[in-house]
N, C-alpha and C. Protein backbone atom coordinates (compact mmCIF):
# COMPACT_ATOMS: atom_id res chain seq x y z
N UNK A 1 -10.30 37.60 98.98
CA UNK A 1 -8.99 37.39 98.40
C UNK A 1 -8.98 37.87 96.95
N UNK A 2 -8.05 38.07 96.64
CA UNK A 2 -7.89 38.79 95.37
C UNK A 2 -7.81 37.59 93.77
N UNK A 3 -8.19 37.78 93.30
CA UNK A 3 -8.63 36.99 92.25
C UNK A 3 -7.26 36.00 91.63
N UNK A 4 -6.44 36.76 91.50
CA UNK A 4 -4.82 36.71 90.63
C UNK A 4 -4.12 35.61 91.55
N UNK A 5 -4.49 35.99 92.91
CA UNK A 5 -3.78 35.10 94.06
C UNK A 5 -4.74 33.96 93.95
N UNK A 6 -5.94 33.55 94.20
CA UNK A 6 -6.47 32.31 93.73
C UNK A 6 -6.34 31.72 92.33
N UNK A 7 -6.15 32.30 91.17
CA UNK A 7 -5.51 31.88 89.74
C UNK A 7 -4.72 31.31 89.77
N UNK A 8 -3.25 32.34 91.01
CA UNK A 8 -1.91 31.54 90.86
C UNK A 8 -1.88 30.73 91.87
N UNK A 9 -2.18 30.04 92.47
CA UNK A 9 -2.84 28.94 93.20
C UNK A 9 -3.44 28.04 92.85
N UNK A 10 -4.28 28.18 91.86
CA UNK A 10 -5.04 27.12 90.84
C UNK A 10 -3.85 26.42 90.14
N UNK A 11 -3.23 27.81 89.39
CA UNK A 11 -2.03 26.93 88.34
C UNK A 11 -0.96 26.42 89.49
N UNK A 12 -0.74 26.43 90.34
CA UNK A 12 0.96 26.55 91.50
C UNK A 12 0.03 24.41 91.41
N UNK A 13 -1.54 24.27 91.83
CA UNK A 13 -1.83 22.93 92.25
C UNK A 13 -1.51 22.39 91.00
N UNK A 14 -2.40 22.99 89.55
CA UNK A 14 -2.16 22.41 88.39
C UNK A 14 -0.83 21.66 87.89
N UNK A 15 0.53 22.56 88.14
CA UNK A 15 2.27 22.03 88.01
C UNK A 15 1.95 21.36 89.07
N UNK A 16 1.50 21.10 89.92
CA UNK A 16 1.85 20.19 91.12
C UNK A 16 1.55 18.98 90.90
N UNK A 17 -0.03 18.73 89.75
CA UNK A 17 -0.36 17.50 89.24
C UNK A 17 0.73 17.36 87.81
N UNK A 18 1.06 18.19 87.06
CA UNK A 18 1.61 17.83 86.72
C UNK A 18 2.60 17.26 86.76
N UNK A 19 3.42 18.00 87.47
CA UNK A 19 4.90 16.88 88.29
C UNK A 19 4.98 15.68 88.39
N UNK A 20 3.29 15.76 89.07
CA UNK A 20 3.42 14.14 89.66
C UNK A 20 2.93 13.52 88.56
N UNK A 21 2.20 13.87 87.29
CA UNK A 21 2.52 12.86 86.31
C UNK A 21 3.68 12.79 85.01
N UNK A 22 4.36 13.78 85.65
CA UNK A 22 5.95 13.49 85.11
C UNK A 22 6.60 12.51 85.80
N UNK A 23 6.57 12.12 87.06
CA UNK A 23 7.19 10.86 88.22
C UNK A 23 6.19 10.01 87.77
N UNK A 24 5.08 9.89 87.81
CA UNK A 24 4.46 8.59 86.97
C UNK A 24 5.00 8.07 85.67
N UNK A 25 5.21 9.00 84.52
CA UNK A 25 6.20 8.58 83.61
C UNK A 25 7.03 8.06 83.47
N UNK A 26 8.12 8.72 84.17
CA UNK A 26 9.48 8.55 84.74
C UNK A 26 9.34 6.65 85.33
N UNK A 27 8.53 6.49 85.94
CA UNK A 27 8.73 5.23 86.73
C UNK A 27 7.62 4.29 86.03
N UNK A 28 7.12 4.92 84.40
CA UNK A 28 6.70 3.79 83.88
C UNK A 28 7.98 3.14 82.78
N UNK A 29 8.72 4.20 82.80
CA UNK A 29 9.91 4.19 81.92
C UNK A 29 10.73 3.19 82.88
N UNK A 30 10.79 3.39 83.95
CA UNK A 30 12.03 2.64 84.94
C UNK A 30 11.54 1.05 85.05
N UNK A 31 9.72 1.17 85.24
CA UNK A 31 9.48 -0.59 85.14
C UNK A 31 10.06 -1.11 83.83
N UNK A 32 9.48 -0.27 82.93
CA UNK A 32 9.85 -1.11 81.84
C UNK A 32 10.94 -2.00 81.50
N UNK A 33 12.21 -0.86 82.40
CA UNK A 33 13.60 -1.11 81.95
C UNK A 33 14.10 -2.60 83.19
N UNK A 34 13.57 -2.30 84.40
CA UNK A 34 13.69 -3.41 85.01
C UNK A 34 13.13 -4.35 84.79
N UNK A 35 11.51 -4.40 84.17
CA UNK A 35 11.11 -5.94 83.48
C UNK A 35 11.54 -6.65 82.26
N UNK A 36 12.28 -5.49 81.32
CA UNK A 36 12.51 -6.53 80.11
C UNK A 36 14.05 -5.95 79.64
N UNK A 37 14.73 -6.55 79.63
CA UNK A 37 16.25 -6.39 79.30
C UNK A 37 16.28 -5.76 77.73
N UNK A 38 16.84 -4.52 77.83
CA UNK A 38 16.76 -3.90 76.41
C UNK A 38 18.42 -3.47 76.21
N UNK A 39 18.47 -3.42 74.87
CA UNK A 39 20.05 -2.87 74.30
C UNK A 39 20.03 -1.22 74.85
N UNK A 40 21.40 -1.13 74.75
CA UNK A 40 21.69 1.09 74.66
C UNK A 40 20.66 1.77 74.13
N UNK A 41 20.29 0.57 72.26
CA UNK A 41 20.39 1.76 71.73
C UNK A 41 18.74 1.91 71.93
N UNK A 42 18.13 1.03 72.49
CA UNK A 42 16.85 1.03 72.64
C UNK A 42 16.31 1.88 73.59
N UNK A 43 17.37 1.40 74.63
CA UNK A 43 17.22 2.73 76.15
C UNK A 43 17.23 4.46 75.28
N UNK A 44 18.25 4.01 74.71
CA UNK A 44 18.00 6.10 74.77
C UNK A 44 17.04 6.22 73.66
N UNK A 45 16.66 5.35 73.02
CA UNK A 45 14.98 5.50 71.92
C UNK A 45 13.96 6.19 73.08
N UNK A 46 14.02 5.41 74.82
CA UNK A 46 13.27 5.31 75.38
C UNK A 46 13.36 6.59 76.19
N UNK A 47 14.56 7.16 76.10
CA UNK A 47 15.07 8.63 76.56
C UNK A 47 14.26 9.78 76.18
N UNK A 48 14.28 9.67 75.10
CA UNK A 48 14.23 10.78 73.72
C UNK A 48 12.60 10.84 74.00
N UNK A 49 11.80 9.47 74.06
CA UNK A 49 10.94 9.40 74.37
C UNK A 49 9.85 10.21 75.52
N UNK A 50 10.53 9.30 76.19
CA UNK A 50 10.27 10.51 77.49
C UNK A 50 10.36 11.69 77.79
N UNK A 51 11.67 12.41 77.54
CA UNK A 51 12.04 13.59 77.09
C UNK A 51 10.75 14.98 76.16
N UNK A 52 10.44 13.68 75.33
CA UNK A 52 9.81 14.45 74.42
C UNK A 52 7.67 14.51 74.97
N UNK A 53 7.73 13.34 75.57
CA UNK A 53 6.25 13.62 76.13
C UNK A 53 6.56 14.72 77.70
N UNK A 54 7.53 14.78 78.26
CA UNK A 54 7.77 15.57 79.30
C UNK A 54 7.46 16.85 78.87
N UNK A 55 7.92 17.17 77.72
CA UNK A 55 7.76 18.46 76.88
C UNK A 55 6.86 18.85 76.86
N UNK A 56 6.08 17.95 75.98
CA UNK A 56 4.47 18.15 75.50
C UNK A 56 3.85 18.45 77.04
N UNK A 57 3.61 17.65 77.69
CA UNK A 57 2.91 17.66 78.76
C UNK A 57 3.18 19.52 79.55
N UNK A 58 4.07 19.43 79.73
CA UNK A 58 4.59 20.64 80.24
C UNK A 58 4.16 22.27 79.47
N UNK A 59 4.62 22.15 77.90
CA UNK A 59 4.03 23.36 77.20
C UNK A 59 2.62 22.84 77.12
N UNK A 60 2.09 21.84 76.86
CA UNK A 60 0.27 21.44 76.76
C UNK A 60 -0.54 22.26 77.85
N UNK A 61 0.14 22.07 79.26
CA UNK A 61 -0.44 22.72 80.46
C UNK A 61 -0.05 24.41 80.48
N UNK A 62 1.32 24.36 80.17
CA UNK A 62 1.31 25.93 80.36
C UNK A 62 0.58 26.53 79.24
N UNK A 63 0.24 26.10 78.00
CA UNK A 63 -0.64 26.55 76.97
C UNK A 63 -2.09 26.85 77.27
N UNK A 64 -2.60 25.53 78.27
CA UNK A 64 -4.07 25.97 78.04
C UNK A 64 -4.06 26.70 79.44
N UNK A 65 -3.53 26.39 80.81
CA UNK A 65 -3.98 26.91 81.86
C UNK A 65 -3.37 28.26 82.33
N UNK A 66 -2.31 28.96 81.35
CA UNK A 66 -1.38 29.70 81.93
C UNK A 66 -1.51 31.00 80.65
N UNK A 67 -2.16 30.14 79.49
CA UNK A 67 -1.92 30.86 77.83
C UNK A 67 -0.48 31.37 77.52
N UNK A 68 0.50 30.27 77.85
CA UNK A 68 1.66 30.29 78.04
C UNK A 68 2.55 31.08 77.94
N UNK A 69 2.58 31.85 79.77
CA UNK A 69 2.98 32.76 80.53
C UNK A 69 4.12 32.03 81.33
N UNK A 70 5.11 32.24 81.08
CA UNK A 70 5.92 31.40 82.06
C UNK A 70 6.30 32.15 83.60
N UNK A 71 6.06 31.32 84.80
CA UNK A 71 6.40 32.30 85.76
C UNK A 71 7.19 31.19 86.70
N UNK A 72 7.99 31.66 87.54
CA UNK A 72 9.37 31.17 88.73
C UNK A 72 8.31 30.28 89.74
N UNK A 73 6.96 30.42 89.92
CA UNK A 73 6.35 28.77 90.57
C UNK A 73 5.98 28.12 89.84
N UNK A 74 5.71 28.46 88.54
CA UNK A 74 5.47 26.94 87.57
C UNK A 74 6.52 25.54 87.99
N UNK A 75 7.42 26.42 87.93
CA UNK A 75 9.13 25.18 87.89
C UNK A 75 8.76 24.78 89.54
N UNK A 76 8.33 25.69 89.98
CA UNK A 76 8.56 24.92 91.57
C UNK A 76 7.64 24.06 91.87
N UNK A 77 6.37 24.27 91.46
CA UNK A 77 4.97 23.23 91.22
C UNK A 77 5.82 22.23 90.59
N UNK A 78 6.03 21.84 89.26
CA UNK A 78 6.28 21.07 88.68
C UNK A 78 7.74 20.15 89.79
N UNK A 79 8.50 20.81 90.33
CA UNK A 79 9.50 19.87 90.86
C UNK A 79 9.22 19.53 92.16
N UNK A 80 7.89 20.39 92.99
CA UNK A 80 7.43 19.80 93.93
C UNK A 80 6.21 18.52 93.96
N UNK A 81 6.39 18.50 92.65
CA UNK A 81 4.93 17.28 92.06
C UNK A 81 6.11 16.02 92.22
N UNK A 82 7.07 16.42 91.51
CA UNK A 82 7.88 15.01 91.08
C UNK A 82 8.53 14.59 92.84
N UNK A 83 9.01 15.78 93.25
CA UNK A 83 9.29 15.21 94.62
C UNK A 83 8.54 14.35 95.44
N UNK A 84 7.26 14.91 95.63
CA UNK A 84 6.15 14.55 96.83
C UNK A 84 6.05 12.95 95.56
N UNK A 85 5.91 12.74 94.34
CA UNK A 85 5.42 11.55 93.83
C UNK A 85 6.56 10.48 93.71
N UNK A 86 8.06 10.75 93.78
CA UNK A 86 9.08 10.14 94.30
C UNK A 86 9.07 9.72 95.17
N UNK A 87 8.99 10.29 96.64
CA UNK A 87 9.25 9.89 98.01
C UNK A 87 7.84 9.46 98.58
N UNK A 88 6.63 10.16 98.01
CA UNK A 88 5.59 9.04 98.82
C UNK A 88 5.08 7.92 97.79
N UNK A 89 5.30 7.61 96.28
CA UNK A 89 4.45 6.74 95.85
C UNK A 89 5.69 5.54 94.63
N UNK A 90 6.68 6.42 94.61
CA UNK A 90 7.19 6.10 93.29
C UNK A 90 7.82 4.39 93.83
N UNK A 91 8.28 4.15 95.55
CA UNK A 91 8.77 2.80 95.46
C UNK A 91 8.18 1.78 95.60
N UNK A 92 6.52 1.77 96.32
CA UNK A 92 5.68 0.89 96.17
C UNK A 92 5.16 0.90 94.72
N UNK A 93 5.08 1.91 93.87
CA UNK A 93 4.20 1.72 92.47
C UNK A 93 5.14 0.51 91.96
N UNK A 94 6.37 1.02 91.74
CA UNK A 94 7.41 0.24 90.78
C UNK A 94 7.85 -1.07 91.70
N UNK A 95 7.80 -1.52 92.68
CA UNK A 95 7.52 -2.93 93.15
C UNK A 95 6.70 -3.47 93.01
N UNK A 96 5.70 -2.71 92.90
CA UNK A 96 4.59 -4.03 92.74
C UNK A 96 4.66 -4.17 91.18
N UNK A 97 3.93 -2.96 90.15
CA UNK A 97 4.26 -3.45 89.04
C UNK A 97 5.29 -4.37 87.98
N UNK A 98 6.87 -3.99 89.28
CA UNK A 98 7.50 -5.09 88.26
C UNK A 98 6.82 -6.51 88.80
N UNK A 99 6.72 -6.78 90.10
CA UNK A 99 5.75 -8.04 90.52
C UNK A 99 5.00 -8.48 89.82
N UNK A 100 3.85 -7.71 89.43
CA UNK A 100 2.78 -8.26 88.44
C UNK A 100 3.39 -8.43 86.63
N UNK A 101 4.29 -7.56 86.51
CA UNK A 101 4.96 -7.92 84.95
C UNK A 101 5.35 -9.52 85.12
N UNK A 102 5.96 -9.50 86.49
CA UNK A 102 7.27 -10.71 86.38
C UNK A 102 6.19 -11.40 86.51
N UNK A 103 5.11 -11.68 87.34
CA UNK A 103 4.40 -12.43 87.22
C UNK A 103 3.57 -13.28 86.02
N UNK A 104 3.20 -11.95 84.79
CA UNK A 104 2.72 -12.40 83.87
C UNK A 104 3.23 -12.54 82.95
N UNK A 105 4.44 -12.45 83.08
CA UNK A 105 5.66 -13.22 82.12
C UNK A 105 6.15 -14.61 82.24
N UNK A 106 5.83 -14.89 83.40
CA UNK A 106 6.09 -16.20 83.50
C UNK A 106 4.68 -16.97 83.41
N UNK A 107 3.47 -16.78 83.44
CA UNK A 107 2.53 -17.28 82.70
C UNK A 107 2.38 -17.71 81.63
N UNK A 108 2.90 -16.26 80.61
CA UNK A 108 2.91 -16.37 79.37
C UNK A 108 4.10 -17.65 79.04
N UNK A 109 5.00 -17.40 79.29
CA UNK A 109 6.27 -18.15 79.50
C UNK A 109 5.71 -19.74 79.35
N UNK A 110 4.76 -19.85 80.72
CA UNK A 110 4.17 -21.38 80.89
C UNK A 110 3.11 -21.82 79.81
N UNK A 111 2.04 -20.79 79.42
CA UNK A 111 1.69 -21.00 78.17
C UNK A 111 2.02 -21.41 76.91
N UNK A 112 3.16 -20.62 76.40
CA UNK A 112 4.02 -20.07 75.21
C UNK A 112 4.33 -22.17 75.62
N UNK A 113 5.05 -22.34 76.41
CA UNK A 113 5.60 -23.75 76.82
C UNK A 113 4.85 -24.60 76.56
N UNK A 114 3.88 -24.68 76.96
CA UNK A 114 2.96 -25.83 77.37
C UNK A 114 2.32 -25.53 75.48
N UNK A 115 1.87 -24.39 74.69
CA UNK A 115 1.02 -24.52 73.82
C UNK A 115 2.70 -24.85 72.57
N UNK A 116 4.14 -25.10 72.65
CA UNK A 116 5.05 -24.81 71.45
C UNK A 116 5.37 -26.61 71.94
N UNK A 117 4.69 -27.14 72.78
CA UNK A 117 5.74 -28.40 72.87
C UNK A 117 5.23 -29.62 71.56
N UNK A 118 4.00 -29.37 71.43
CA UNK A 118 4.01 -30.42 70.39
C UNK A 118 4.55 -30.57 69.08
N UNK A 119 4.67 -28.65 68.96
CA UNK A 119 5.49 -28.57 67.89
C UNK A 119 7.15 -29.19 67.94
N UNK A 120 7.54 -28.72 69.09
CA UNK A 120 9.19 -29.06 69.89
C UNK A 120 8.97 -31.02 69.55
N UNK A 121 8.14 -31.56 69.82
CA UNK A 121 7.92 -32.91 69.63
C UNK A 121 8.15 -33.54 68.14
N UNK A 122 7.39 -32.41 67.46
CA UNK A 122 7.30 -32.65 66.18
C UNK A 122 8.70 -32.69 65.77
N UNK A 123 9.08 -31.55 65.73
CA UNK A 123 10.51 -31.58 65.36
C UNK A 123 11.55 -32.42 65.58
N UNK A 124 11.62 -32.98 66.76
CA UNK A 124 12.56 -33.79 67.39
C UNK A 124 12.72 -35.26 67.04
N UNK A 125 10.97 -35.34 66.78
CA UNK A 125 10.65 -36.48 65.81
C UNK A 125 10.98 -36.90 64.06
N UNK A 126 10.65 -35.84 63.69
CA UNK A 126 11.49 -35.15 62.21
C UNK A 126 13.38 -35.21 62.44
N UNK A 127 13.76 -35.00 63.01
CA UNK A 127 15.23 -34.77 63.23
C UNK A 127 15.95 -36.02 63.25
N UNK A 128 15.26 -37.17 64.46
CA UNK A 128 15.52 -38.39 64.49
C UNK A 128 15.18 -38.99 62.96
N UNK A 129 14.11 -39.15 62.51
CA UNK A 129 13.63 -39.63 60.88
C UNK A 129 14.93 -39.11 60.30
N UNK A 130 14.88 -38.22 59.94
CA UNK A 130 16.09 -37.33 58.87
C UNK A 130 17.74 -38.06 59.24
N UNK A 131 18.06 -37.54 60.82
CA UNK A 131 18.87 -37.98 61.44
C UNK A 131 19.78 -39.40 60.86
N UNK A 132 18.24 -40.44 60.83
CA UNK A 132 18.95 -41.96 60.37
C UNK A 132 19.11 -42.00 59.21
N UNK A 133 17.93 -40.99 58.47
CA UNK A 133 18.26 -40.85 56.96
C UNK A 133 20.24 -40.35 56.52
N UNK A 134 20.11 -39.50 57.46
CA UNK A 134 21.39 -38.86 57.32
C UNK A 134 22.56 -39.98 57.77
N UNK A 135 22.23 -41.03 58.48
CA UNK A 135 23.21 -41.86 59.06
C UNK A 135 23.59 -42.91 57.82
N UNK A 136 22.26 -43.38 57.19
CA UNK A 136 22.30 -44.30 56.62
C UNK A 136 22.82 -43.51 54.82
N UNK A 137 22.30 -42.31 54.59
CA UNK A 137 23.15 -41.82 53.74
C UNK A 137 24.62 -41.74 53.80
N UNK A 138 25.37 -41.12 54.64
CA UNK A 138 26.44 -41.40 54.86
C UNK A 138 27.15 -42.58 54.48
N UNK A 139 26.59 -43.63 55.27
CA UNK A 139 27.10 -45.02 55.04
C UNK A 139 27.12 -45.51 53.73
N UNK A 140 26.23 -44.75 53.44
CA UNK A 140 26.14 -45.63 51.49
C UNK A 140 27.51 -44.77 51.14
N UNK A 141 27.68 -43.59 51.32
CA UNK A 141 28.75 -42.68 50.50
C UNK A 141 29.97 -43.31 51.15
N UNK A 142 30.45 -43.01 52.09
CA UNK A 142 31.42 -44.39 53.13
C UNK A 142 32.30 -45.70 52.00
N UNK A 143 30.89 -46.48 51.90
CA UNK A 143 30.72 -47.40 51.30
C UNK A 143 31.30 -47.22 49.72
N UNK A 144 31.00 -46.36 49.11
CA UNK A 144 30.89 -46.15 47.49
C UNK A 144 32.17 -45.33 47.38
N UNK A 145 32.88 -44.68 48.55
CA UNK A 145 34.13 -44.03 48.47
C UNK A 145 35.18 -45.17 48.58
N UNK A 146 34.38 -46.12 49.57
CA UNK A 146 35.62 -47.46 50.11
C UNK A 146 35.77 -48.41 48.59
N UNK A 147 34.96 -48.24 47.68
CA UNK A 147 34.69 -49.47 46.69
C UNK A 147 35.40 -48.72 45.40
N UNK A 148 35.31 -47.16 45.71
CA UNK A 148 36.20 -46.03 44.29
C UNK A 148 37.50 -46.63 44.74
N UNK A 149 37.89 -46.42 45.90
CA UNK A 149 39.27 -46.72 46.32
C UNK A 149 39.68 -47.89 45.79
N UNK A 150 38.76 -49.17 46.32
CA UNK A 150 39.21 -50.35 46.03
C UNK A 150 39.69 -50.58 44.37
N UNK A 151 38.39 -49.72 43.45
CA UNK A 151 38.93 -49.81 42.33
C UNK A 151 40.17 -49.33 42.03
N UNK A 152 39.84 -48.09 42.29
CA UNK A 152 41.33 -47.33 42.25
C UNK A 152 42.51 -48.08 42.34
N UNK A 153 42.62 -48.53 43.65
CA UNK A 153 44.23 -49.79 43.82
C UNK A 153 44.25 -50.41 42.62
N UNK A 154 43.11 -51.21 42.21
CA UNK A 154 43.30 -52.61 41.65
C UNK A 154 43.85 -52.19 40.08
N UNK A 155 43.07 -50.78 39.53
CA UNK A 155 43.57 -49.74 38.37
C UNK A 155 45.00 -49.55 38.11
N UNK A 156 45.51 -49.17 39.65
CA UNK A 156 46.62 -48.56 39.64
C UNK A 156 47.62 -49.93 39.37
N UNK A 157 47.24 -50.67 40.14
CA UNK A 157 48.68 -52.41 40.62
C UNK A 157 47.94 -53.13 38.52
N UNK A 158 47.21 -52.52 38.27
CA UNK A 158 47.02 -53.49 36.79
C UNK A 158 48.00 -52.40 36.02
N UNK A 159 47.76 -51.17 35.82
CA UNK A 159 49.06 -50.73 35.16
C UNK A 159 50.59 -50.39 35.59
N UNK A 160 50.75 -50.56 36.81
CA UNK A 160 52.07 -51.25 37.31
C UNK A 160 52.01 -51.94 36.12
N UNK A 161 52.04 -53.43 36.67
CA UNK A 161 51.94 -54.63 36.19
C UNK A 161 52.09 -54.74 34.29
N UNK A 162 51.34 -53.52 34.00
CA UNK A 162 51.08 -53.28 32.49
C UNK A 162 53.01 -52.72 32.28
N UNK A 163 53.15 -51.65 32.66
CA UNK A 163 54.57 -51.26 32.84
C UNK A 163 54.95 -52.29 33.44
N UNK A 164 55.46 -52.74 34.24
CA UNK A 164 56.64 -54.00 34.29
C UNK A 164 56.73 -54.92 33.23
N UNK A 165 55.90 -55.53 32.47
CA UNK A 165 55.88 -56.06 31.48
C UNK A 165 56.14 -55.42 29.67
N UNK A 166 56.25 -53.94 30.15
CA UNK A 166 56.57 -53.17 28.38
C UNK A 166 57.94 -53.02 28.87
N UNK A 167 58.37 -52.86 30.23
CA UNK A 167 59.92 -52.41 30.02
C UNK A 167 60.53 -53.81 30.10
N UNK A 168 60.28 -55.02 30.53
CA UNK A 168 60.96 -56.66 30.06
C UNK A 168 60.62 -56.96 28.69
N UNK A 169 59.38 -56.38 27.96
CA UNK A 169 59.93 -56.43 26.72
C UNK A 169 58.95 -57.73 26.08
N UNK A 170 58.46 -57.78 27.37
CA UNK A 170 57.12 -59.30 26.84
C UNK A 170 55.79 -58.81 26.31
């Protein structure tokens, strides 16, 4: 066989691994997004991301294995990698892994729980203390507003009283 035809055969398998670790990417990007709830603007951080190692990966290989020669089966290697790693591997990978995420999120979860409660105790204990502090403060102010008042009246009905007696003239 002629040399050129086993070369382009070497590189046609090479895009073929590559592909398929462009669909490995792709569906480490997709667990991610199904295990942990992220904003827009974080998703397309995670776009750009991807986008941009897809790149690398892609000129990295055609650089060293090709001395970057671009030819019409590179693209077909490369989209027959992502196919064959879509349809035979991509829906068991990403079930189980979100499985084992969800799994060890709720560990952590039970940890995080079990190791924040004494603090949660602490606090609750502090809150009540403060709490009565705060009850029994109140009540004094309550109290010291009800006794301004009281003065207040008794202020006000003594200079009445002061006036009713300058206009009779006594």
């Amino acid at each position: 066989m002629d040399n050129t035809i086993i070369n382009q055969a070497y590189l046609f398998l090479i895009f073929i691994l590559n592909g398929i670790f462009i669909g490995i990417m792709f569906d480490i990007f997709r667990i991610l997004r199904k295990s942990f709830k992220t904003p827009n603007f974080i998703t397309y951080i995670e776009d750009v991301i991807f986008w941009i190692l897809v790149a690398t990966s892609v000129l990295y290989t055609l650089f060293v294995f090709n001395n970057g020669e671009i030819r019409g089966y590179i693209f077909i290697g490369l989209i027959i990698g992502v196919i064959l790693y879509i349809l035979i591997f991509s829906k068991p990978v990403v079930k189980i892994s979100v499985h084992i995420i969800t799994f060890f999120k709720k560990i952590l979860y039970k940890i995080l729980k079990v190791t924040l409660y004494p603090i949660k105790c602490i606090i609750n204990i502090l809150k009540k203390i403060l709490g009565l502090q705060a009850k029994n403060v109140s009540k004094c102010l309550k109290s010291i507003k009800n006794n301004c008042k009281k003065c207040q009246n008794l202020k006000n009905k003594s200079k009445r009283n002061e006036n009713s007696k300058n206009k009779e003239g006594f």
